[in-house]
PDB file of N, CA and C in Angstrom:
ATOM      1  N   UNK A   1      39.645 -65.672  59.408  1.00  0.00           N
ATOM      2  CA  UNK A   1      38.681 -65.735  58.325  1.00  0.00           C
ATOM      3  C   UNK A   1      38.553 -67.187  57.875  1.00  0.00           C
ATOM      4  N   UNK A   2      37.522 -67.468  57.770  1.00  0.00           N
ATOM      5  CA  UNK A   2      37.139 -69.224  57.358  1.00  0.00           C
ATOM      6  C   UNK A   2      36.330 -69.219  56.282  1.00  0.00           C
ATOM      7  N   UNK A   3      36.427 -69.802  55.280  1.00  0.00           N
ATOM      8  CA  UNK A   3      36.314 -69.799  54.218  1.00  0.00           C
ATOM      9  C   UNK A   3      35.829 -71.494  53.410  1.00  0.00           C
ATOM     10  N   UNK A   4      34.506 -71.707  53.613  1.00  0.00           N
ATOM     11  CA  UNK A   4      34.292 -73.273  52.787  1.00  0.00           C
ATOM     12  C   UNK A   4      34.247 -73.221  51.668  1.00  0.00           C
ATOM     13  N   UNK A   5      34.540 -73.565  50.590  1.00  0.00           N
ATOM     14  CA  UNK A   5      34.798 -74.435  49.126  1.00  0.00           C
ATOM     15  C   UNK A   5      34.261 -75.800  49.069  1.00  0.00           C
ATOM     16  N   UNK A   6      33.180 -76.165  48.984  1.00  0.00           N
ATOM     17  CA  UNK A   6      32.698 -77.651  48.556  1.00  0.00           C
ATOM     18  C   UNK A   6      32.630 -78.834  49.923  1.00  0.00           C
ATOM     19  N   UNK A   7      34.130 -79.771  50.071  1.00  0.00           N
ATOM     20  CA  UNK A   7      34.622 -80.576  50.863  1.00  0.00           C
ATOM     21  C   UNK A   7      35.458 -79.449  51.666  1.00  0.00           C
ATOM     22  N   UNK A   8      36.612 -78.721  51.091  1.00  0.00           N
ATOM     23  CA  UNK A   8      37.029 -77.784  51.516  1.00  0.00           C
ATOM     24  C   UNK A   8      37.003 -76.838  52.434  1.00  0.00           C
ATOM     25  N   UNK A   9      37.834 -76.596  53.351  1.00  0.00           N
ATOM     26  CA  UNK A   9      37.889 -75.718  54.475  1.00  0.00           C
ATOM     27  C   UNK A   9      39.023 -74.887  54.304  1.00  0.00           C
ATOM     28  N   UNK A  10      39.090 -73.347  54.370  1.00  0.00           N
ATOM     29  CA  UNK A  10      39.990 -72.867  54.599  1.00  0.00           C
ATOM     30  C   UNK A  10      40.510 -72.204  55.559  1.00  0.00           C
ATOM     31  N   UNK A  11      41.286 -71.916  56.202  1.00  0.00           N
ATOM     32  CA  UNK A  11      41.489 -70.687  57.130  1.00  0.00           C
ATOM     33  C   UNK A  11      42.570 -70.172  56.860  1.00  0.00           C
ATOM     34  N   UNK A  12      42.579 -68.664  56.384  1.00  0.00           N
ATOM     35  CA  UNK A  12      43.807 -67.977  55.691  1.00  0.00           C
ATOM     36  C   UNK A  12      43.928 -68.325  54.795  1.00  0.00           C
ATOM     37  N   UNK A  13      43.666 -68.877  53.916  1.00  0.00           N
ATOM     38  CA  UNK A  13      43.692 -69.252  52.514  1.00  0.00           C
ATOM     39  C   UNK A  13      44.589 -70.406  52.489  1.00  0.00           C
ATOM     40  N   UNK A  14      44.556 -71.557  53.480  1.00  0.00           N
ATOM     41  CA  UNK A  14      45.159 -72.980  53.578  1.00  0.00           C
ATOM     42  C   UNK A  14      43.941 -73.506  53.217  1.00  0.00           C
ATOM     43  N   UNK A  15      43.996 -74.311  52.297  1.00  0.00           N
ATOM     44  CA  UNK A  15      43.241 -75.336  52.231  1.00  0.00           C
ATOM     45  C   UNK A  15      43.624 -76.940  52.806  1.00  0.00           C
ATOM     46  N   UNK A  16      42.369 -77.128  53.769  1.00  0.00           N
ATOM     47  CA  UNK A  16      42.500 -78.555  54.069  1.00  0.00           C
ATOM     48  C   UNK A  16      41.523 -79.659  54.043  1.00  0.00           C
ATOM     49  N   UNK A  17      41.408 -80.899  53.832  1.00  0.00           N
ATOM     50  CA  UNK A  17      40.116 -81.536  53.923  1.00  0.00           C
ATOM     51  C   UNK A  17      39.826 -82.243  54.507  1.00  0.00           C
ATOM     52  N   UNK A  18      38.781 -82.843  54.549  1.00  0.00           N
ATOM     53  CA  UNK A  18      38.148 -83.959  55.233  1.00  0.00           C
ATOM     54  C   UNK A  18      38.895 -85.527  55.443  1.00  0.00           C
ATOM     55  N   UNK A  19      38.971 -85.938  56.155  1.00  0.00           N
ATOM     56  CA  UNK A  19      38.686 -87.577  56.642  1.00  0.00           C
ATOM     57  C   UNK A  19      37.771 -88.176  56.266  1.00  0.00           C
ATOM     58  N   UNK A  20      37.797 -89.416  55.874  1.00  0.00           N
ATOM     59  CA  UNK A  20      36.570 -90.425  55.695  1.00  0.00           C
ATOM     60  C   UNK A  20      37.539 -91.539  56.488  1.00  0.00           C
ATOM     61  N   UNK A  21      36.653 -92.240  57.261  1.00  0.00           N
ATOM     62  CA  UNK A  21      36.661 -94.041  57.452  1.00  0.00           C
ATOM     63  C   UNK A  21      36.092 -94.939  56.404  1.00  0.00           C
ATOM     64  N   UNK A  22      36.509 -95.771  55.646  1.00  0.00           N
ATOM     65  CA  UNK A  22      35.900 -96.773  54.920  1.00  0.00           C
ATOM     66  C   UNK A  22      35.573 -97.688  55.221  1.00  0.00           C
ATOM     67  N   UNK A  23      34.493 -98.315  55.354  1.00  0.00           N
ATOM     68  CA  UNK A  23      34.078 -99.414  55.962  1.00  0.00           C
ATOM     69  C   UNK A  23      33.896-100.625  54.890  1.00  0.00           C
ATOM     70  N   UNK A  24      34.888-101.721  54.197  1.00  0.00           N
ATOM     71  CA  UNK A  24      35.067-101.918  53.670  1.00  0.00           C
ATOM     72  C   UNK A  24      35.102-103.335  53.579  1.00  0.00           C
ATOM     73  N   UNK A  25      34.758-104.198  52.498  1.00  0.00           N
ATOM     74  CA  UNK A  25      34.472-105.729  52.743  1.00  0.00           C
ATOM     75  C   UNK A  25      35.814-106.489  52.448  1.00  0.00           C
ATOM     76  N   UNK A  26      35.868-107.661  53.091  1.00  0.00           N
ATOM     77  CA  UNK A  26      37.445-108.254  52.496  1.00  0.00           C
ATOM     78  C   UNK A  26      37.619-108.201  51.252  1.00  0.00           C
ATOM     79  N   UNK A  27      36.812-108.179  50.473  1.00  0.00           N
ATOM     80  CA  UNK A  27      37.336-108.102  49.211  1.00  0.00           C
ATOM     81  C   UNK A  27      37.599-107.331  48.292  1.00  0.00           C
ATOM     82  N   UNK A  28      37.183-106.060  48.835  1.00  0.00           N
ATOM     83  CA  UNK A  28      37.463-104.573  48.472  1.00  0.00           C
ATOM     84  C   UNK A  28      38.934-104.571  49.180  1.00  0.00           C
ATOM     85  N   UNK A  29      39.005-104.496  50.406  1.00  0.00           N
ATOM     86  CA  UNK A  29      40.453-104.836  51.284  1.00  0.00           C
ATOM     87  C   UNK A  29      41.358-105.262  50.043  1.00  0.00           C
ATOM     88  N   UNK A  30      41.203-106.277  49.764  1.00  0.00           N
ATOM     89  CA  UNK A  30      42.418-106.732  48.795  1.00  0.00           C
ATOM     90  C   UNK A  30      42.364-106.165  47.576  1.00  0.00           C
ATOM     91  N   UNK A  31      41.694-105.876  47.245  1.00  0.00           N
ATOM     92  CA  UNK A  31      41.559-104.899  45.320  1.00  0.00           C
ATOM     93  C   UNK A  31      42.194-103.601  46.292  1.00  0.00           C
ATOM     94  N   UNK A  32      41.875-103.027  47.168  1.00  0.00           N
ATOM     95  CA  UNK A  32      42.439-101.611  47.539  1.00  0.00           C
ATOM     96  C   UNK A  32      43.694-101.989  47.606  1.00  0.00           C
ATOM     97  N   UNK A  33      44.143-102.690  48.338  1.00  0.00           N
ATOM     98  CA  UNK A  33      45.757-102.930  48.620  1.00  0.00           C
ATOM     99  C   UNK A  33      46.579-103.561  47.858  1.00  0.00           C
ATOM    100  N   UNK A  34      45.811-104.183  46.292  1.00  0.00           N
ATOM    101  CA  UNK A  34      46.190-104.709  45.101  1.00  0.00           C
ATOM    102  C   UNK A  34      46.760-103.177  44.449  1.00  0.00           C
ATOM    103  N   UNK A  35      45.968-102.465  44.278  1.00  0.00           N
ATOM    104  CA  UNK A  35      45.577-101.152  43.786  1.00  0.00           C
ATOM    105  C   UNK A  35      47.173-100.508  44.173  1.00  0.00           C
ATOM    106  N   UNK A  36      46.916-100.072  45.149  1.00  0.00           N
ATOM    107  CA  UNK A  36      48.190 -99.037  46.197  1.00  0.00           C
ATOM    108  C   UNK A  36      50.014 -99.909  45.371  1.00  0.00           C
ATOM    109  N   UNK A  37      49.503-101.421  46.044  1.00  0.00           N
ATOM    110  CA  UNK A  37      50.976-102.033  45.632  1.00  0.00           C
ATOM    111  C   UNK A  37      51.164-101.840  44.185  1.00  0.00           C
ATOM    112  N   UNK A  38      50.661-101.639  43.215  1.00  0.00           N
ATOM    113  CA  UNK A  38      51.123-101.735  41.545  1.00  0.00           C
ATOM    114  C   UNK A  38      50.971-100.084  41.336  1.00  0.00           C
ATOM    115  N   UNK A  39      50.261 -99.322  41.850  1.00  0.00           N
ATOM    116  CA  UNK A  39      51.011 -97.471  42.162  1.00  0.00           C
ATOM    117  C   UNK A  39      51.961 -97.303  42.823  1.00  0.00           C
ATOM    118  N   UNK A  40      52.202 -97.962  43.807  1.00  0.00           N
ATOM    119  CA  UNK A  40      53.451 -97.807  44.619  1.00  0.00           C
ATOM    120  C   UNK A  40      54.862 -98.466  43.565  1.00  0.00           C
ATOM    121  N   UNK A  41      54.719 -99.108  43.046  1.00  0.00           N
ATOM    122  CA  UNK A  41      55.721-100.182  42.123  1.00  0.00           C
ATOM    123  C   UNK A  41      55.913 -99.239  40.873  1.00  0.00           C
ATOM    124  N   UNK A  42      54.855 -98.708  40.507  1.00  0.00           N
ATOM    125  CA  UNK A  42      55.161 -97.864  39.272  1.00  0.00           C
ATOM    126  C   UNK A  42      55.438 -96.539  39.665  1.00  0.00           C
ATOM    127  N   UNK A  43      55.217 -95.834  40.551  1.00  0.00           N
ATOM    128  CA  UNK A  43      55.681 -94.646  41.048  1.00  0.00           C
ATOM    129  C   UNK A  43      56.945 -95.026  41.186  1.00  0.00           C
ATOM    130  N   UNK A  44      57.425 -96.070  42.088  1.00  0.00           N
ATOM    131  CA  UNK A  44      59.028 -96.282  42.990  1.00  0.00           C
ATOM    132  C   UNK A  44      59.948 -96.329  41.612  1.00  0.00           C
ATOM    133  N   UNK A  45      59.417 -96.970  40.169  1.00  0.00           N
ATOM    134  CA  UNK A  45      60.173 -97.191  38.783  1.00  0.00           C
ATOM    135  C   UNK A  45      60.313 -95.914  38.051  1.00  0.00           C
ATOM    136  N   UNK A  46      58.860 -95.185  38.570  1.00  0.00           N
ATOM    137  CA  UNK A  46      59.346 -94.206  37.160  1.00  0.00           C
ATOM    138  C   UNK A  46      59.960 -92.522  38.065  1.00  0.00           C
ATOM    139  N   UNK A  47      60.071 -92.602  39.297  1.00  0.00           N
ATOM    140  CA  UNK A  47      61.001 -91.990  40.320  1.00  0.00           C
ATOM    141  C   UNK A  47      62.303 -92.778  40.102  1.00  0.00           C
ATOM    142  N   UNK A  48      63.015 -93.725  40.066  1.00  0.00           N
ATOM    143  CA  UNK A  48      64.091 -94.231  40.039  1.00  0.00           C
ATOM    144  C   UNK A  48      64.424 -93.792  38.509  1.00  0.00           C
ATOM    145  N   UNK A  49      63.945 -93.916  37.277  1.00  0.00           N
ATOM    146  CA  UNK A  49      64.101 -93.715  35.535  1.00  0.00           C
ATOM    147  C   UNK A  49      64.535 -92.168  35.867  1.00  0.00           C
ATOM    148  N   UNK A  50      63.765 -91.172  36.376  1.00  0.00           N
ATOM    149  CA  UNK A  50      64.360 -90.012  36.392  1.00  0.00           C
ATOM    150  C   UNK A  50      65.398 -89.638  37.095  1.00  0.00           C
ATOM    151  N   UNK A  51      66.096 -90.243  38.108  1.00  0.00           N
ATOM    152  CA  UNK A  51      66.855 -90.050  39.158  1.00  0.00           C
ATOM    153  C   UNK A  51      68.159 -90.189  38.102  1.00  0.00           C
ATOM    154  N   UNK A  52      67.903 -91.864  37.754  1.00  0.00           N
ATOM    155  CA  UNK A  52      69.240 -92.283  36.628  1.00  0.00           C
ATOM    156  C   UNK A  52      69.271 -91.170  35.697  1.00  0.00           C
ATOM    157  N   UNK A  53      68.290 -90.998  35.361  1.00  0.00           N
ATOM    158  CA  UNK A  53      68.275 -90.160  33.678  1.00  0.00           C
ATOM    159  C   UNK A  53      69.351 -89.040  34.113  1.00  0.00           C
ATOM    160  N   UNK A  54      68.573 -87.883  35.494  1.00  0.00           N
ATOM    161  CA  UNK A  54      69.430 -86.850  35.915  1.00  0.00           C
ATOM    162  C   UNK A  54      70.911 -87.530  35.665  1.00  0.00           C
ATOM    163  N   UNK A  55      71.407 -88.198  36.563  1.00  0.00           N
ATOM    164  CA  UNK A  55      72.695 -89.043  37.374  1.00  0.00           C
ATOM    165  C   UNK A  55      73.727 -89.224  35.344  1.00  0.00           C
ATOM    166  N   UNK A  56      72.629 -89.039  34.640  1.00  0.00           N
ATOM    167  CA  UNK A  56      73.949 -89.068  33.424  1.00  0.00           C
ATOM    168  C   UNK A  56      73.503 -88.081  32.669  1.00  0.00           C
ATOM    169  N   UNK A  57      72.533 -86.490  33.345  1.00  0.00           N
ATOM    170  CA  UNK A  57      72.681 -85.370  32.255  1.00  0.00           C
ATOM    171  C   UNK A  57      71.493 -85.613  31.130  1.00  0.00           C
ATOM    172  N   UNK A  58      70.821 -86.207  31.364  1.00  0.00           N
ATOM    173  CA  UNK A  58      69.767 -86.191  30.081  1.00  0.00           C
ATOM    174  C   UNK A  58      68.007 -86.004  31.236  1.00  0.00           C
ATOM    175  N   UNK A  59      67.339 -85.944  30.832  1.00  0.00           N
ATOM    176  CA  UNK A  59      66.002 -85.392  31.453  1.00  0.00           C
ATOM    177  C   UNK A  59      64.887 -86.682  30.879  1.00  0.00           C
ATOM    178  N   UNK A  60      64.324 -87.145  31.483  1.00  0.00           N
ATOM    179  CA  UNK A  60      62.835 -87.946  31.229  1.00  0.00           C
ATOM    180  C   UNK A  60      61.647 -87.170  32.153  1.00  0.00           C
ATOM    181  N   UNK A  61      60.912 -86.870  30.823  1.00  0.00           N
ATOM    182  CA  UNK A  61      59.380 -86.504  31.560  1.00  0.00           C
ATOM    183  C   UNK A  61      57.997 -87.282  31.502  1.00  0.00           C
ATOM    184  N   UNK A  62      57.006 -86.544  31.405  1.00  0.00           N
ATOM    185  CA  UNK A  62      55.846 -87.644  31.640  1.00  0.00           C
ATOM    186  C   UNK A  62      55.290 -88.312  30.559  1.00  0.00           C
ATOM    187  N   UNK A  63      55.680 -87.466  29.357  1.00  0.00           N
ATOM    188  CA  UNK A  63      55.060 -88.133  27.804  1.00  0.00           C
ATOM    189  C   UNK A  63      55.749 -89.358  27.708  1.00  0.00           C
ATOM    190  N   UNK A  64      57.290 -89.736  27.807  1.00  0.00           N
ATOM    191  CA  UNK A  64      57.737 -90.598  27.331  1.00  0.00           C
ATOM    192  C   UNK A  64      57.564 -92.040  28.726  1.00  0.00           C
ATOM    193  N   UNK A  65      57.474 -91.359  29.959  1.00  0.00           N
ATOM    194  CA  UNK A  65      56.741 -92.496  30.681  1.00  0.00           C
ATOM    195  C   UNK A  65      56.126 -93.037  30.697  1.00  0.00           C
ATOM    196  N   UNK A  66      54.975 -92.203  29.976  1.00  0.00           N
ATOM    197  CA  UNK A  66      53.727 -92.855  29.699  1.00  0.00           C
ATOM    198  C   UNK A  66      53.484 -93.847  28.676  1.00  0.00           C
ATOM    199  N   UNK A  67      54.294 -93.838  27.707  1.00  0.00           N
ATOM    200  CA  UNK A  67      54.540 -94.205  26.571  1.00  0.00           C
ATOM    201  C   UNK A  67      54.990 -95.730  27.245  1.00  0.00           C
ATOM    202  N   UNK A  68      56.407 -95.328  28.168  1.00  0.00           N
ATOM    203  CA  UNK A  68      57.070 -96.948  28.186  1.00  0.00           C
ATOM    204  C   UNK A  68      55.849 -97.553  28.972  1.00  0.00           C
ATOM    205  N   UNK A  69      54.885 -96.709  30.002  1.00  0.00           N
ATOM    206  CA  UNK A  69      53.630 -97.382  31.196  1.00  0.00           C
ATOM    207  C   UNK A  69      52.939 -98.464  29.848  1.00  0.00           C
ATOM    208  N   UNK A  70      52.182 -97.578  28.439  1.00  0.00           N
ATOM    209  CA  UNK A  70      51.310 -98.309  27.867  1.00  0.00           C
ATOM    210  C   UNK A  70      52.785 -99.706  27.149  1.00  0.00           C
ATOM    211  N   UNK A  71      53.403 -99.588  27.110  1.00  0.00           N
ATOM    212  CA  UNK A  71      54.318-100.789  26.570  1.00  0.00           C
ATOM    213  C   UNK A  71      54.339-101.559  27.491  1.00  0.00           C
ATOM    214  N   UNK A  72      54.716-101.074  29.034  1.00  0.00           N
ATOM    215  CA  UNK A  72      54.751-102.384  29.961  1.00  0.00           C
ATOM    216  C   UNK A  72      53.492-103.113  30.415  1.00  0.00           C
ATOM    217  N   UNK A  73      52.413-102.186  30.166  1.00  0.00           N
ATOM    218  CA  UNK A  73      51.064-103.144  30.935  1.00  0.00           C
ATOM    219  C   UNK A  73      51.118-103.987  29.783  1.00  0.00           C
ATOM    220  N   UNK A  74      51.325-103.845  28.400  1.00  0.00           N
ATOM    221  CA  UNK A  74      50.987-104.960  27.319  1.00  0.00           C
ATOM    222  C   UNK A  74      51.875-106.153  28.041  1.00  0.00           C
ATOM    223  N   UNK A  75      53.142-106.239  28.122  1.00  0.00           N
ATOM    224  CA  UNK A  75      54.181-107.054  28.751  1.00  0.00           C
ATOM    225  C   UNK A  75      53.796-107.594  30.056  1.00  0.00           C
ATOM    226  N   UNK A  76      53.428-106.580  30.738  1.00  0.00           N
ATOM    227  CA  UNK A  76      53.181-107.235  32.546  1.00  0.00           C
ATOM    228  C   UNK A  76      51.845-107.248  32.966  1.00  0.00           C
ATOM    229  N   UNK A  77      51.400-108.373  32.730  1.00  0.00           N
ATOM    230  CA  UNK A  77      49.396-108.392  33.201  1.00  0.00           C
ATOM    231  C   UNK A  77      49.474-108.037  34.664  1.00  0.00           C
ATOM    232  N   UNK A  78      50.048-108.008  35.464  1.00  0.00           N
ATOM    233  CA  UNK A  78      49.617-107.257  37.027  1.00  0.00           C
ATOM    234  C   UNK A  78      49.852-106.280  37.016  1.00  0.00           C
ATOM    235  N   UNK A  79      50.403-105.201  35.693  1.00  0.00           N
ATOM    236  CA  UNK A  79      50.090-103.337  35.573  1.00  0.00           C
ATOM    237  C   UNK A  79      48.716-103.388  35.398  1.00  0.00           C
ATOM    238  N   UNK A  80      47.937-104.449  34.638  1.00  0.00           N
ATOM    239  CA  UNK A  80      46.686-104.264  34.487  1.00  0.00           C
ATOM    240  C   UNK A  80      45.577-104.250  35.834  1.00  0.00           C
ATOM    241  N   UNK A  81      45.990-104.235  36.783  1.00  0.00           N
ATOM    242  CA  UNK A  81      45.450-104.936  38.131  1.00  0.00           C
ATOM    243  C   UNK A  81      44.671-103.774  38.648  1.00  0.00           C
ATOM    244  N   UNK A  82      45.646-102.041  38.025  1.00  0.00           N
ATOM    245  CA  UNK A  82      45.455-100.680  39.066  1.00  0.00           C
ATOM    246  C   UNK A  82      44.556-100.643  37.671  1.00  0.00           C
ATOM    247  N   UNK A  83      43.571 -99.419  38.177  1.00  0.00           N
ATOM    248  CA  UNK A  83      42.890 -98.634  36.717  1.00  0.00           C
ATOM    249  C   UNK A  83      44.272 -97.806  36.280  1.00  0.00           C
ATOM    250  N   UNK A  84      44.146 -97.333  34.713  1.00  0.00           N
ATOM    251  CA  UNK A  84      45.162 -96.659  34.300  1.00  0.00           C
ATOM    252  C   UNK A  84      44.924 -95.426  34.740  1.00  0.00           C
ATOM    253  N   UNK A  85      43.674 -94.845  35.601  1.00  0.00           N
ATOM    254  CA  UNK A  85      44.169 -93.001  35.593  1.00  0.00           C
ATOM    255  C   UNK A  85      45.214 -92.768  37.011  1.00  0.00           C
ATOM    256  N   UNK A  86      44.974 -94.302  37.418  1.00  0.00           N
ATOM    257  CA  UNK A  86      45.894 -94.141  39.353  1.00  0.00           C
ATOM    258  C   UNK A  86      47.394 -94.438  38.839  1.00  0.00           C
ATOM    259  N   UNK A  87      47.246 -95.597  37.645  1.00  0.00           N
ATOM    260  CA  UNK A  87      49.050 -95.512  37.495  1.00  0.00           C
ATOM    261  C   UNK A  87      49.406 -93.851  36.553  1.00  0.00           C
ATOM    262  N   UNK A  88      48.878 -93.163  35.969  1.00  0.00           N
ATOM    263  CA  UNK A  88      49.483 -92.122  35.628  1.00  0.00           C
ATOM    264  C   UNK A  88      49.601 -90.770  36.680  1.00  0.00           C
TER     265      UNK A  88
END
């Protein structure tokens, strides 16, 4: 049974999607891969904050991450680099 939804394809009720190629100018190139590195940096920090947090018995979730995210972009102008809905 196959089943489309929008972009969406299903079969059996898996959903999977599409591929795109981007054909993309050098200077998009570097804002994209500006982009990825300061999500990748803030993902790898606020995965490591919970790991510690577990490692001594206490719990951090997403309200109070978010909280320290808007404190550090004030502090670190290259948090400002990603849009804020990709670093949350």
């Amino acid at each position: 049974m196959l089943l489309k939804f929008g972009n969406f394809v299903s079969f059996w009720g898996v959903l999977s999607g599409r591929r795109y190629r981007l054909a993309l100018t050098l200077e998009q190139e570097v804002m994209c891969e500006e982009f990825g590195n300061v999500c990748r940096a803030v993902w790898n920090t606020a995965l490591e904050q919970r790991r510690e947090y577990r490692r001594r018995g206490a719990w951090m979730n997403y309200a109070p991450q978010c909280a320290e995210l808007a404190d550090a972009k004030r502090d670190h102008p290259w948090l400002k680099a990603a849009p804020s809905h990709a670093l949350q």
